[in-house]
Protein backbone atom coordinates (compact mmCIF):
# COMPACT_ATOMS: atom_id res chain seq x y z
CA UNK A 1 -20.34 -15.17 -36.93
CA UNK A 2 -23.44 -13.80 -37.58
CA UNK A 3 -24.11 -10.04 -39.64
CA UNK A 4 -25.40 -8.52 -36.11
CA UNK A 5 -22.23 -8.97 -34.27
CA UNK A 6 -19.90 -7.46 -36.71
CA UNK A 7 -22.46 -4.16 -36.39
CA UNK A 8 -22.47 -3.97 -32.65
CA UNK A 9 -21.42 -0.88 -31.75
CA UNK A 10 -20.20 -2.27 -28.43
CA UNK A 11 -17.79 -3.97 -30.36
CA UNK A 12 -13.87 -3.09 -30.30
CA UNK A 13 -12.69 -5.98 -31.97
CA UNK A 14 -13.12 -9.59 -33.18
CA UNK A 15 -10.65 -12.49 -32.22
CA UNK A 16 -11.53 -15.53 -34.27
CA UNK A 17 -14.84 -14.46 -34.47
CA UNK A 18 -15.08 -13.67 -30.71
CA UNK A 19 -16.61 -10.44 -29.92
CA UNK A 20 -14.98 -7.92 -27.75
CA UNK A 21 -16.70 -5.70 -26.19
CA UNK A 22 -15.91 -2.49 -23.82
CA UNK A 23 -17.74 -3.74 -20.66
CA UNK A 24 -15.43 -6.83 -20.88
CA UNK A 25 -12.19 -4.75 -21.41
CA UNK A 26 -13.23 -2.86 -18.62
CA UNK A 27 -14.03 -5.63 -16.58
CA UNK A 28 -9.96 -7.04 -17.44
CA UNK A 29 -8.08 -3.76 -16.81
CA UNK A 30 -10.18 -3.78 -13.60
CA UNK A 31 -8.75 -6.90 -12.28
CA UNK A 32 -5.63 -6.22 -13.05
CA UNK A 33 -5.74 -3.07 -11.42
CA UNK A 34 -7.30 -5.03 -7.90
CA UNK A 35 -4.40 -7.34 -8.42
CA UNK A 36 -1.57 -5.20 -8.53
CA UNK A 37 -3.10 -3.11 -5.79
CA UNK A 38 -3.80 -5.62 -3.46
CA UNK A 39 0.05 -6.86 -3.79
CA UNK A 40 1.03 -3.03 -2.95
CA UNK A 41 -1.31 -2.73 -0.64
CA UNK A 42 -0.15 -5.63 1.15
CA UNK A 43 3.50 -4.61 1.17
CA UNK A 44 2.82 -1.22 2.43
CA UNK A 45 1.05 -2.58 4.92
CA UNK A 46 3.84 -4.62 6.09
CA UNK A 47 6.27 -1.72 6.05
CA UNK A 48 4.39 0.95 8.41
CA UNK A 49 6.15 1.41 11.61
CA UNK A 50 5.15 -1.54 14.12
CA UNK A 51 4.19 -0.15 17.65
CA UNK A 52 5.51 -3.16 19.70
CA UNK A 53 7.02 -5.55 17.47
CA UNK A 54 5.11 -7.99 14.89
CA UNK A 55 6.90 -8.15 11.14
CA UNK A 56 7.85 -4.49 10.63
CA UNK A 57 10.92 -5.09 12.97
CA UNK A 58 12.11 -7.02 10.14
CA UNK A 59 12.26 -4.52 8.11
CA UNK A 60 14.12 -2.47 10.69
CA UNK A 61 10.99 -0.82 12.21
CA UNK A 62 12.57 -1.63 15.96
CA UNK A 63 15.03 0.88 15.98
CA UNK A 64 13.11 3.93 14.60
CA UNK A 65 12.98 4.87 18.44
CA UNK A 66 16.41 5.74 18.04
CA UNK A 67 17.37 7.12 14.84
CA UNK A 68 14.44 9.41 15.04
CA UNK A 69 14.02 10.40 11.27
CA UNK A 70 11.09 8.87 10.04
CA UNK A 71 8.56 12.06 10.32
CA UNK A 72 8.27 12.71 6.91
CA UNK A 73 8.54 9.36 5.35
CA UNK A 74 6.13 7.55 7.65
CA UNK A 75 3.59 10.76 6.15
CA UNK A 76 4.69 9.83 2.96
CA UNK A 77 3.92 5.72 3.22
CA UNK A 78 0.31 6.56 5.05
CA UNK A 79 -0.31 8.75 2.46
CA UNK A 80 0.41 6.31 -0.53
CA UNK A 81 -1.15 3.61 1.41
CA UNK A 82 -4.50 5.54 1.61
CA UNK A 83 -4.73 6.13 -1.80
CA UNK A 84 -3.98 2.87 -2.79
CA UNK A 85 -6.62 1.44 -0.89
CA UNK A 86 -8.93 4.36 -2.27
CA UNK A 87 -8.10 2.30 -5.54
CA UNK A 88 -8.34 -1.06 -4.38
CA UNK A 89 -11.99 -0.13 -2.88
CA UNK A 90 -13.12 1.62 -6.18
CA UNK A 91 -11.90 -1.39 -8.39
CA UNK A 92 -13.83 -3.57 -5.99
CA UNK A 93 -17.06 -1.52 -6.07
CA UNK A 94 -16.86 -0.98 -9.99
CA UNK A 95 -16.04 -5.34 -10.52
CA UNK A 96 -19.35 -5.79 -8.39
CA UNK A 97 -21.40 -3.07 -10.23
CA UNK A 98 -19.90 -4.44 -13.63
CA UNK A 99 -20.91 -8.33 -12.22
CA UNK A 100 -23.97 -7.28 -11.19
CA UNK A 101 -25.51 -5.68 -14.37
CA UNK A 102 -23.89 -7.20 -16.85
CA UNK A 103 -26.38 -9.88 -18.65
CA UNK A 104 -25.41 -13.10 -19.46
């Protein structure tokens, strides 16, 4: 390990002499983030109200013409699911950005 990487101040830690820096903690919370959003986003997905059958009658979606009470909680889902894919899209944008300037 040489004298300049222990005085980088990019540097959060050392691991065996590995340098950390922020860009690449960044870079690992940031994929995290696009995986756990892209499994929620996927099961939202599946759970909005089908209009004609598909997979959401699994989930009961077939009889909502009946029961009549999902107003409020089919507002609810389509909001969640738009912010969630507001995430998904910014972690995406920021992993390219982060990809595309970061030297080698």
């Amino acid at each position: 390990m040489r004298l300049l990487d222990i005085l980088d101040p990019r540097a959060i830690g050392t691991i065996a002499g590995k340098v950390t820096t922020t860009v690449q903690i960044l870079e690992f919370v940031l994929q995290v983030l696009l995986g756990i959003t892209s499994l929620l986003l996927t099961l939202l997905i599946l759970l909005h109200k089908g209009r004609g059958g598909g997979l959401s009658d699994m989930f009961g979606g077939g009889m909502s013409s009946a029961m009549g009470s999902s107003g409020l909680a089919e507002r609810n889902l389509n909001r969640f699911t738009i912010v969630l894919a507001l995430a998904w899209f910014l972690s995406i944008v920021a992993l390219g950005l982060i990809t595309k300037f970061t030297v080698l």
